[in-house]
N, C-alpha and C. Protein backbone atom coordinates (compact mmCIF):
# COMPACT_ATOMS: atom_id res chain seq x y z
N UNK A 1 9.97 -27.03 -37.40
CA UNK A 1 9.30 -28.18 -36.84
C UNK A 1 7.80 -27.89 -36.84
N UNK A 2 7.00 -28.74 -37.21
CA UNK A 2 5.59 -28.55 -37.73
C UNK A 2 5.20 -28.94 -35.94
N UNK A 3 3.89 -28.09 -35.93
CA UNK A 3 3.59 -28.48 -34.63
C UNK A 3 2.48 -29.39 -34.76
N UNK A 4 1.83 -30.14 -33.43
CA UNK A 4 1.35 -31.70 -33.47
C UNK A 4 0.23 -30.98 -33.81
N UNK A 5 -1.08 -32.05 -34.78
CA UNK A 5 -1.87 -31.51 -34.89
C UNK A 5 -3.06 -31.65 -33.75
N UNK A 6 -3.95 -30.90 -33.57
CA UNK A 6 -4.96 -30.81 -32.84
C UNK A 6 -5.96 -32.15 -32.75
N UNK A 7 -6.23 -32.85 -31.50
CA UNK A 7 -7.21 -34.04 -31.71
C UNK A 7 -8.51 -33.83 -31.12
N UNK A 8 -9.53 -33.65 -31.26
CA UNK A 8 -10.81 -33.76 -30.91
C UNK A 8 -11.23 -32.59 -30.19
N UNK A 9 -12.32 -32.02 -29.29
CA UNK A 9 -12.84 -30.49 -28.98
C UNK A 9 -11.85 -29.67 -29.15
N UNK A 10 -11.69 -28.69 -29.68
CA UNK A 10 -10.80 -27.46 -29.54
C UNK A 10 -11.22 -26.50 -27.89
N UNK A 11 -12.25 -27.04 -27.46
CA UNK A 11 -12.56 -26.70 -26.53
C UNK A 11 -12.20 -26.74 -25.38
N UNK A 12 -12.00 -28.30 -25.33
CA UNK A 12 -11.42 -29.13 -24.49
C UNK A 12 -9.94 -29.06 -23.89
N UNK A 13 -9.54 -28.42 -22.91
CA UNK A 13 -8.22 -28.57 -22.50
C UNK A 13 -7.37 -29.67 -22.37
N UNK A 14 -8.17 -30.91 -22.75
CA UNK A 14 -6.87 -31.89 -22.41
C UNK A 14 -6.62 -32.55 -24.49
N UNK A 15 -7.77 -31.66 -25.01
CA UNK A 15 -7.48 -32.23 -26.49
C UNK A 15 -6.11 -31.82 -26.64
N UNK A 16 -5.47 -32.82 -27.84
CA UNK A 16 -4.29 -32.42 -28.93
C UNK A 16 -3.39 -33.42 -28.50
N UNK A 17 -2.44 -33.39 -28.63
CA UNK A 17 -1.41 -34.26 -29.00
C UNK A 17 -0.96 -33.98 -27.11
N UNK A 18 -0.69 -35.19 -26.72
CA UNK A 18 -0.09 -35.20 -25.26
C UNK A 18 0.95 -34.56 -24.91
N UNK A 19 1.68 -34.46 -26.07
CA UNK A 19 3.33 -33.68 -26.15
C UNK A 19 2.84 -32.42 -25.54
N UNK A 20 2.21 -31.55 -26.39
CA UNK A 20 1.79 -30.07 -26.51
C UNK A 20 1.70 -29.77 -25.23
N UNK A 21 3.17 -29.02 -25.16
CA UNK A 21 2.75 -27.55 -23.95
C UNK A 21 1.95 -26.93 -24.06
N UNK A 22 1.04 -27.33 -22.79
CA UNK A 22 0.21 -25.61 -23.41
C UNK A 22 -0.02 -24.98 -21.88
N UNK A 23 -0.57 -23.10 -21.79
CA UNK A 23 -0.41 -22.97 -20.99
C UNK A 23 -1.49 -22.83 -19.73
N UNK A 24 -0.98 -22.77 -18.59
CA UNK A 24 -1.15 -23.44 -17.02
C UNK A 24 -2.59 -22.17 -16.93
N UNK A 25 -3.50 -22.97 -17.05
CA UNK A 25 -5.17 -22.65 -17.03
C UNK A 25 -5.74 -23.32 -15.76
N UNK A 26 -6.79 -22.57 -15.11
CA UNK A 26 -8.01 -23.17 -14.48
C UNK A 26 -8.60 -24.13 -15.12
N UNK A 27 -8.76 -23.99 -16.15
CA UNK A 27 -9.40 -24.82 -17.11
C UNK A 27 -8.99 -26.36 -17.16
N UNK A 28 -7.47 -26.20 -17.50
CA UNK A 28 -6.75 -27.18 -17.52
C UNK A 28 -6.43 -27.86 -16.17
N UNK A 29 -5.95 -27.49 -14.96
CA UNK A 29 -6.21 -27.78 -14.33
C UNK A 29 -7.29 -28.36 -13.31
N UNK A 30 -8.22 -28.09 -13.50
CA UNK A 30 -9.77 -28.64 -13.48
C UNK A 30 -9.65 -30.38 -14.25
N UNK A 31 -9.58 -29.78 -15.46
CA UNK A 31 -9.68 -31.07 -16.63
C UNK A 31 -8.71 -32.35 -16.17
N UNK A 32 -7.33 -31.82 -15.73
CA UNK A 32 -6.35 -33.07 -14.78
C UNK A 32 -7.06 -33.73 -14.34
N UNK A 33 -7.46 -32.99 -12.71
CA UNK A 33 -8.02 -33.64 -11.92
C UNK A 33 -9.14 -34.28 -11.95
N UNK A 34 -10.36 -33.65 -12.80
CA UNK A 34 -11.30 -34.55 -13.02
C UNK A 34 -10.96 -36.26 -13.82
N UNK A 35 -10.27 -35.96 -14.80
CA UNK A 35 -9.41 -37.15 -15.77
C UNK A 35 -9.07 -38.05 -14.85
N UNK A 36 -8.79 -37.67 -13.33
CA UNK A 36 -8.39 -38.45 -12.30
C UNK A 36 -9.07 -39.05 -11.13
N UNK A 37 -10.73 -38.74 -11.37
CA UNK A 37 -11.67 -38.64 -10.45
C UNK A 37 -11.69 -37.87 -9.27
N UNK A 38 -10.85 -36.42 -9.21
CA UNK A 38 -11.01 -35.86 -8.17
C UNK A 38 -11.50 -34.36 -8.85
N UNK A 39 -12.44 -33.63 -7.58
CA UNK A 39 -13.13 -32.89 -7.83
C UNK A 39 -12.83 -31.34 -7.53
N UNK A 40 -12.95 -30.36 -7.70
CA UNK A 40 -12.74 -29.59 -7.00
C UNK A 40 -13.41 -28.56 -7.93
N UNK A 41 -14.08 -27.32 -7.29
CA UNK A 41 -14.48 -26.39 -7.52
C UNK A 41 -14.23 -25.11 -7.46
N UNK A 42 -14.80 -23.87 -7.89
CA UNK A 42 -14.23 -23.07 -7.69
C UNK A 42 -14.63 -21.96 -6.28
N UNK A 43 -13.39 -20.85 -6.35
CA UNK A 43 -13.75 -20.18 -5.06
C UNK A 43 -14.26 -18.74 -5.32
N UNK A 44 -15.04 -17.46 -4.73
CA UNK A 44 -15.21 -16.32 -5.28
C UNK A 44 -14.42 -16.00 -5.98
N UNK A 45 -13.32 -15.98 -5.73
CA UNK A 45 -12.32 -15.37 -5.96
C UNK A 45 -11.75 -16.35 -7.47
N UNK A 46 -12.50 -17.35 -7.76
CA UNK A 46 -12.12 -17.78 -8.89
C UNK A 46 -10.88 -18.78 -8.80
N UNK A 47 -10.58 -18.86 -8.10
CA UNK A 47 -9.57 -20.14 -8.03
C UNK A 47 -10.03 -21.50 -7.62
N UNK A 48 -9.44 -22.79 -7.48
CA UNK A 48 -9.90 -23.94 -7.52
C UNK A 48 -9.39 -24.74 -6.08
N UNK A 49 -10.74 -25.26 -5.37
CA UNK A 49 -10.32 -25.90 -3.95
C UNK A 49 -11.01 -27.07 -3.85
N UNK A 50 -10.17 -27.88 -3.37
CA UNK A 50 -11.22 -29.33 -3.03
C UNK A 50 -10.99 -29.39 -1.49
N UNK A 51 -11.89 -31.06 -1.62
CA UNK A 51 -11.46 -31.57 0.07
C UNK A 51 -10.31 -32.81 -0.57
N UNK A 52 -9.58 -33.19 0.16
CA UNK A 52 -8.81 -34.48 0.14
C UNK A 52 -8.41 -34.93 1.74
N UNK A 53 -8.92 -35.99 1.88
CA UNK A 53 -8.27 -36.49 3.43
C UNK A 53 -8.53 -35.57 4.12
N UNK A 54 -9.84 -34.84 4.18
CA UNK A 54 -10.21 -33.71 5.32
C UNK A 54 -9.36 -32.69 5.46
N UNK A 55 -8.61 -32.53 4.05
CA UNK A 55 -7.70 -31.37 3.97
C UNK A 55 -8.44 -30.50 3.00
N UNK A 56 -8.29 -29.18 3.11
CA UNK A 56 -8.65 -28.27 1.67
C UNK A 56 -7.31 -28.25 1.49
N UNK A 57 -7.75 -28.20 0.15
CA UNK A 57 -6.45 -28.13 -0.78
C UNK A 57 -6.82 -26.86 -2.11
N UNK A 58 -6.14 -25.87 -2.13
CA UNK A 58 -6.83 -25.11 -2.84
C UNK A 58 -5.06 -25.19 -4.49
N UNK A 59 -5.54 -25.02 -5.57
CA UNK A 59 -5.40 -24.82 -6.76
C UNK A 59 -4.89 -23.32 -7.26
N UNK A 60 -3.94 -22.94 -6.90
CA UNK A 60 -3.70 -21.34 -7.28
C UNK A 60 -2.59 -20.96 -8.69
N UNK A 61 -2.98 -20.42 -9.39
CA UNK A 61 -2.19 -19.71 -10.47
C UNK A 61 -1.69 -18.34 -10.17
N UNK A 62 -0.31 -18.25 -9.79
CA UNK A 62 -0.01 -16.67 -9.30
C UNK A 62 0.91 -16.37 -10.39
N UNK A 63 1.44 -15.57 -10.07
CA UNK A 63 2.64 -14.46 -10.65
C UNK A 63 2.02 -13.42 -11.79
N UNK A 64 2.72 -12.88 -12.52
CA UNK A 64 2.08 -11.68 -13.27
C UNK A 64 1.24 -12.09 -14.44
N UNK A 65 1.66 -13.65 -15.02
CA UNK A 65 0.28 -13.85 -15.99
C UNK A 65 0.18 -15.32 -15.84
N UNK A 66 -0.34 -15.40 -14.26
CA UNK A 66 -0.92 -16.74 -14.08
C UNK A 66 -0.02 -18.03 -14.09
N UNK A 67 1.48 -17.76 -13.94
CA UNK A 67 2.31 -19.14 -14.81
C UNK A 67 2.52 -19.73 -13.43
N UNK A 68 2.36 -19.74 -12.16
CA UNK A 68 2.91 -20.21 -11.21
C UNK A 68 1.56 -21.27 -10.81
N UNK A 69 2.22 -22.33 -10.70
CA UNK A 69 1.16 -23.32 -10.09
C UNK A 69 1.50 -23.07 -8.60
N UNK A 70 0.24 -23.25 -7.51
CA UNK A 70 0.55 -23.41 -5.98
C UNK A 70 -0.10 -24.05 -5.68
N UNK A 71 -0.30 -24.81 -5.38
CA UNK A 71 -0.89 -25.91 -4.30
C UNK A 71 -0.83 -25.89 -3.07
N UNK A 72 -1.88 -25.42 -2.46
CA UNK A 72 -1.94 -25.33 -0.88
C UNK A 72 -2.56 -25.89 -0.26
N UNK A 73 -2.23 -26.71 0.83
CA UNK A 73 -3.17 -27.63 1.74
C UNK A 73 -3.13 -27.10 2.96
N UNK A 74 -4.38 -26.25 3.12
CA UNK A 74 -4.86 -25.88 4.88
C UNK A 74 -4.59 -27.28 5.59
N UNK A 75 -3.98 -27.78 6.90
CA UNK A 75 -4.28 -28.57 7.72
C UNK A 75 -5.35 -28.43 8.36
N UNK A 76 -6.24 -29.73 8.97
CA UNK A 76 -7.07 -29.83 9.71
C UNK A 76 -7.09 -29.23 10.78
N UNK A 77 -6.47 -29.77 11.75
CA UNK A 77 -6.37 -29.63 13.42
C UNK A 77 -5.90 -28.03 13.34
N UNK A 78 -6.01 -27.01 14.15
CA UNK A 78 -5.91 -26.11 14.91
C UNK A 78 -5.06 -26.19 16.14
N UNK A 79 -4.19 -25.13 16.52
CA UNK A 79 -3.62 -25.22 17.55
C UNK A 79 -3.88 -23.87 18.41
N UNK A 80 -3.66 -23.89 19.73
CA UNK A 80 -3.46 -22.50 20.64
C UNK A 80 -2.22 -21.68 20.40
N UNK A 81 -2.80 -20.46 20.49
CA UNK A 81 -1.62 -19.53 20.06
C UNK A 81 0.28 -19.88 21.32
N UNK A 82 -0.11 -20.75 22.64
CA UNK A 82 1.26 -21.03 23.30
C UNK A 82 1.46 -22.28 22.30
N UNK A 83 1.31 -22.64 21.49
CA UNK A 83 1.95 -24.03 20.64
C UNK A 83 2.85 -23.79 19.34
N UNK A 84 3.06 -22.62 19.20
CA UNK A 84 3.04 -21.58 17.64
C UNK A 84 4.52 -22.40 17.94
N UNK A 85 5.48 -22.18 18.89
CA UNK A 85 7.20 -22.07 18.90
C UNK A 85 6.95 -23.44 18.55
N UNK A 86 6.56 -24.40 19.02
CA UNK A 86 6.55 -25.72 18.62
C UNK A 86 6.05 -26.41 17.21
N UNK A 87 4.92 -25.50 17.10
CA UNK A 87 4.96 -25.64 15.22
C UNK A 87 5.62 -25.39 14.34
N UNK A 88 6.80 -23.80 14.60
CA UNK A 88 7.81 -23.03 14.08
C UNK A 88 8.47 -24.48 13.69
N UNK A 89 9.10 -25.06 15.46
CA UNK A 89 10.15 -26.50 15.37
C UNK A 89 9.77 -27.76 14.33
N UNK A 90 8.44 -28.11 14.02
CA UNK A 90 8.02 -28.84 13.57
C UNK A 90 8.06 -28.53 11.90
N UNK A 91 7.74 -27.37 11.67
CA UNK A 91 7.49 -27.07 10.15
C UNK A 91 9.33 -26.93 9.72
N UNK A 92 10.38 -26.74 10.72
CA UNK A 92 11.28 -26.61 10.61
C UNK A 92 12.29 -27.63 10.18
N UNK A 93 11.90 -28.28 11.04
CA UNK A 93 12.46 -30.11 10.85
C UNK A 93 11.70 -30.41 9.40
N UNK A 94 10.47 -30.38 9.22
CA UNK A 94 9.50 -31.04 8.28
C UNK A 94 10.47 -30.92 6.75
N UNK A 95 10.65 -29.44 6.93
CA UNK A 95 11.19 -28.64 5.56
C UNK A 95 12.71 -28.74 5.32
N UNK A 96 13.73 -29.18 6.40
CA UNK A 96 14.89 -29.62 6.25
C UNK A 96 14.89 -31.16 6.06
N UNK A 97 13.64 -31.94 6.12
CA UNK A 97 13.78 -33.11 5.77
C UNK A 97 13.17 -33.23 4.26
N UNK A 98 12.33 -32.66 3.92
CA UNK A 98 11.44 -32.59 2.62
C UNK A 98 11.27 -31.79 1.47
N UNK A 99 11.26 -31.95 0.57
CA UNK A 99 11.24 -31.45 -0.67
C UNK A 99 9.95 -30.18 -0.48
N UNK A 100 8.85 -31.19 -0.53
CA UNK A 100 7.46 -30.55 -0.93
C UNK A 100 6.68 -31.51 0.37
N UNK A 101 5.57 -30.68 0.52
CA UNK A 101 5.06 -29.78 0.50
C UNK A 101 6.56 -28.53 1.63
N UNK A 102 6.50 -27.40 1.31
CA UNK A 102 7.11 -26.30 2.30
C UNK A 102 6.35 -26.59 3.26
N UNK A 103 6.57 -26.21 4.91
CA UNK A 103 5.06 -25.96 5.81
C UNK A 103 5.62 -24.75 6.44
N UNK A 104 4.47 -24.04 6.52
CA UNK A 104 4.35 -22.99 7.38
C UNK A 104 3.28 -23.01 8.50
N UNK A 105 3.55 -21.82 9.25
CA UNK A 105 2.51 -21.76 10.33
C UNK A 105 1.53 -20.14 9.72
N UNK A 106 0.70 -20.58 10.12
CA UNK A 106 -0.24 -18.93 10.28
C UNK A 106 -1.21 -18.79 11.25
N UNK A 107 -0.99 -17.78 11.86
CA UNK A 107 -2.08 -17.46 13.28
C UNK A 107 -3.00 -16.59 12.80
N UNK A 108 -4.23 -16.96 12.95
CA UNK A 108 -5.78 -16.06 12.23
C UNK A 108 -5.95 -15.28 13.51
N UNK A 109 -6.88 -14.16 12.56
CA UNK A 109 -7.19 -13.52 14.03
C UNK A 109 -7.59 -13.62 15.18
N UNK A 110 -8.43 -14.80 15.49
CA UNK A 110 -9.03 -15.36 16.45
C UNK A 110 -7.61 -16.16 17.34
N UNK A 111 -6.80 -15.81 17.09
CA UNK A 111 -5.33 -16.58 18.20
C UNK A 111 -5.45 -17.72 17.60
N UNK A 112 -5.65 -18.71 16.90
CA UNK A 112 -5.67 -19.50 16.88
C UNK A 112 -4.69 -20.30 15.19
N UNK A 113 -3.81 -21.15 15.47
CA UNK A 113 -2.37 -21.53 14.70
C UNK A 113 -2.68 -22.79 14.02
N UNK A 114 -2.26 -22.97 12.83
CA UNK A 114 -2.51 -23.54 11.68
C UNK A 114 -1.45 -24.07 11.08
N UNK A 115 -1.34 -25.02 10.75
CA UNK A 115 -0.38 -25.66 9.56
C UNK A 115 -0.43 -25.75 8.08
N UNK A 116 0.04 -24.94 6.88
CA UNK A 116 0.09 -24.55 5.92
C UNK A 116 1.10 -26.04 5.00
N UNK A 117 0.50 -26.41 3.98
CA UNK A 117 1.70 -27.11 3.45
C UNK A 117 1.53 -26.26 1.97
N UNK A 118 2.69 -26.13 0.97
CA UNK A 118 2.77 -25.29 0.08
C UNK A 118 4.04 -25.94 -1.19
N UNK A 119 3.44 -26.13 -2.27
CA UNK A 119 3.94 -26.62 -3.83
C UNK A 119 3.72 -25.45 -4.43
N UNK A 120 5.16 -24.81 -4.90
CA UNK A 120 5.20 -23.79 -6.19
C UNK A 120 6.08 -24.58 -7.13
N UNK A 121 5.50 -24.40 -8.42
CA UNK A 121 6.05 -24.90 -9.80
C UNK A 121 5.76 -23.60 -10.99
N UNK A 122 6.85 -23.28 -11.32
CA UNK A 122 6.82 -22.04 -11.77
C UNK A 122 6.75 -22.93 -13.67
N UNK A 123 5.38 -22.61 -13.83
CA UNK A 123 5.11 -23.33 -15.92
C UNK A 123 5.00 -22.35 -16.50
N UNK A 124 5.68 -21.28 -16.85
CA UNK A 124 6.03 -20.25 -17.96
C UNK A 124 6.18 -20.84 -19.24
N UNK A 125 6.44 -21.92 -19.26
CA UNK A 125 6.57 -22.22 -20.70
C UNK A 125 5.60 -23.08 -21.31
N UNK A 126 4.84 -23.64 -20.25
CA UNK A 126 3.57 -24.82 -20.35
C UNK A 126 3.88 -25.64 -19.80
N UNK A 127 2.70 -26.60 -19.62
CA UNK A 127 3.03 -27.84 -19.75
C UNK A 127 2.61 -28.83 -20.07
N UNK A 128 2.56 -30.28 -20.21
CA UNK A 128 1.67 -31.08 -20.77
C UNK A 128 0.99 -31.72 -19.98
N UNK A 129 -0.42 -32.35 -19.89
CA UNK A 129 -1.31 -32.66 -19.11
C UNK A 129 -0.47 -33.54 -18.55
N UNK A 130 0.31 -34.81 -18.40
CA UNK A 130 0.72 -35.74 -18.22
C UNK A 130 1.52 -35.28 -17.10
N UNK A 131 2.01 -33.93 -17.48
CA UNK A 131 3.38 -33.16 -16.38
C UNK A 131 2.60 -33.16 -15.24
N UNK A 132 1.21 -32.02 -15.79
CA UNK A 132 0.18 -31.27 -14.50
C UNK A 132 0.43 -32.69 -13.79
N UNK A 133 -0.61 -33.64 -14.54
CA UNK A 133 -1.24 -34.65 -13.28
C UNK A 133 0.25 -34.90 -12.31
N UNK A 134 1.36 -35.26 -12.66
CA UNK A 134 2.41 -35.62 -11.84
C UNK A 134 2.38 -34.14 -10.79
N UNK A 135 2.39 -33.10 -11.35
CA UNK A 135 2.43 -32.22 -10.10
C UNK A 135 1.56 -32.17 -9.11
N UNK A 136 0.10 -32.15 -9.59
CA UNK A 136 -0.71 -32.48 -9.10
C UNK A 136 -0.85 -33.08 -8.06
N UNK A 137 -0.83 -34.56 -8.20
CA UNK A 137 -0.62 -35.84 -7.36
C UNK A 137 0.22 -35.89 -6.63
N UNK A 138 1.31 -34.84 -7.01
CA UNK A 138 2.80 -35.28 -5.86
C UNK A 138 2.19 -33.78 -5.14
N UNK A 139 1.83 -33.05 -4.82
CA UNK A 139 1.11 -31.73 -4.48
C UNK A 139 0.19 -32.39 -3.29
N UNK A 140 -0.68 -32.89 -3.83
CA UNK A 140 -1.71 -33.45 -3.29
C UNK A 140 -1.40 -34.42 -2.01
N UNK A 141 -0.81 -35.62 -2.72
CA UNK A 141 -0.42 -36.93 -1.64
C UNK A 141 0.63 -35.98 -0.38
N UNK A 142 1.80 -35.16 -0.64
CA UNK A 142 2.60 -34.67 0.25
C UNK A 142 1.81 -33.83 1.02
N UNK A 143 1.02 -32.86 0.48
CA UNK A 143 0.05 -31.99 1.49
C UNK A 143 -0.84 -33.57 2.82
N UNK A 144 -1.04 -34.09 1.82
CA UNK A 144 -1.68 -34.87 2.80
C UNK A 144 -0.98 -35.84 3.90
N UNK A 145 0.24 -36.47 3.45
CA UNK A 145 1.16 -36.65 4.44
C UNK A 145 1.63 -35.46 5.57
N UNK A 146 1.95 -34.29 5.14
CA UNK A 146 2.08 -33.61 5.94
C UNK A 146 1.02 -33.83 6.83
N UNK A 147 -0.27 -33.43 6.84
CA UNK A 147 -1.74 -33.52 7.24
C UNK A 147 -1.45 -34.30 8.45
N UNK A 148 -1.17 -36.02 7.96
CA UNK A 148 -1.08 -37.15 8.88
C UNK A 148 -0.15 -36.52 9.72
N UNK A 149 1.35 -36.39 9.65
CA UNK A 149 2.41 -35.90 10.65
C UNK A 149 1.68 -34.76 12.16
N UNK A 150 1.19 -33.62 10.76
CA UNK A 150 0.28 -32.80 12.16
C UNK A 150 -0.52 -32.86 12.66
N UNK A 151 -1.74 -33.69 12.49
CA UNK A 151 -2.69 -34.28 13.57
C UNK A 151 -1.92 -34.94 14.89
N UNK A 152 -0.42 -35.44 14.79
CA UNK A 152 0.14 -36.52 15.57
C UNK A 152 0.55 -35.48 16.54
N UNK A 153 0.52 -34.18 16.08
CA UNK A 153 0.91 -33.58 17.33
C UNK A 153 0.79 -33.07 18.58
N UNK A 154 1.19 -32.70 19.43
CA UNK A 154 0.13 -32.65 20.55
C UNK A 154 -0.30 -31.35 20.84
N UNK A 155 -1.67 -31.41 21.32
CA UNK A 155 -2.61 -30.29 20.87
C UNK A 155 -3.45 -29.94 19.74
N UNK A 156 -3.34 -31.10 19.10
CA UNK A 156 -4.42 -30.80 17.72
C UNK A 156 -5.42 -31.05 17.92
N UNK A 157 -6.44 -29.50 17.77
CA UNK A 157 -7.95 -29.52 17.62
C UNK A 157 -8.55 -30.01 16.27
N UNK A 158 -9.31 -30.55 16.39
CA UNK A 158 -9.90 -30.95 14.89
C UNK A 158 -10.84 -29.74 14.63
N UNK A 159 -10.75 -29.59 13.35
CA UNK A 159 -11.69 -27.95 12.88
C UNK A 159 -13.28 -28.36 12.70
């Protein structure tokens, strides 16, 4: 099977034929979201974070050569370290009702408890821009629903 041929910058991550797997880049990922009017930049550490709905949402490529997409949305609001058992309950329910985002809790050093929402899509084999943006967007909108749910709760500090 002849493969599709190449269309316009070779440079360009979203050139070539729409079919074409190709594989799960900063680059490419960048190129989605801009294609979509959303922005995001990078972090020291070289990975990619925006704002959405007063959420960061950060862009991560893990596993041993980059193939794991993650999508993570820090929540806004802050909680006191006596609210943690009740976030446990909440991220608990959240995740037996929902696909995506996962939620977790994390307590920073300062005592103070957080709501984590979390998309892994494991693209070892590629994928095509058309795929990303769907992960993307369903990444994105669910982190941010989550978002809405945990502001509603009681005790949320705004950061």
């Amino acid at each position: 099977m002849a493969s599709p041929e190449i269309e316009g910058d070779p440079d360009d991550p979203l050139a070539g034929h729409p079919d074409l797997l190709r594989p799960l880049t900063g680059e490419l990922v960048a190129a989605v979201l801009a294609a979509r009017g959303r922005s995001v930049g990078p972090t020291p550490d070289g990975d990619l974070v925006g704002h959405f709905d007063d959420n960061l949402i950060w862009f991560l490529r893990v596993g041993g050569d980059g193939e794991l997409l993650q999508i993570r949305t820090m929540v806004d609001p802050t909680f006191g370290i006596e609210q943690v058992p009740d976030l446990y309950a909440f991220c608990n329910s959240w995740n037996h009702d929902r696909l995506w985002p996962k939620a977790f809790v994390h307590v920073a050093d300062d005592g103070r408890a957080r709501v984590y929402g979390e998309v892994i899509t494991d693209l070892e084999r590629g994928v095509t821009p058309h795929q990303l943006d769907e992960l993307l967007d369903c990444g994105i909108s669910t982190g941010c629903q989550l978002a809405v749910a945990v502001r509603r709760l009681p005790g949320a500090v705004p950061s």
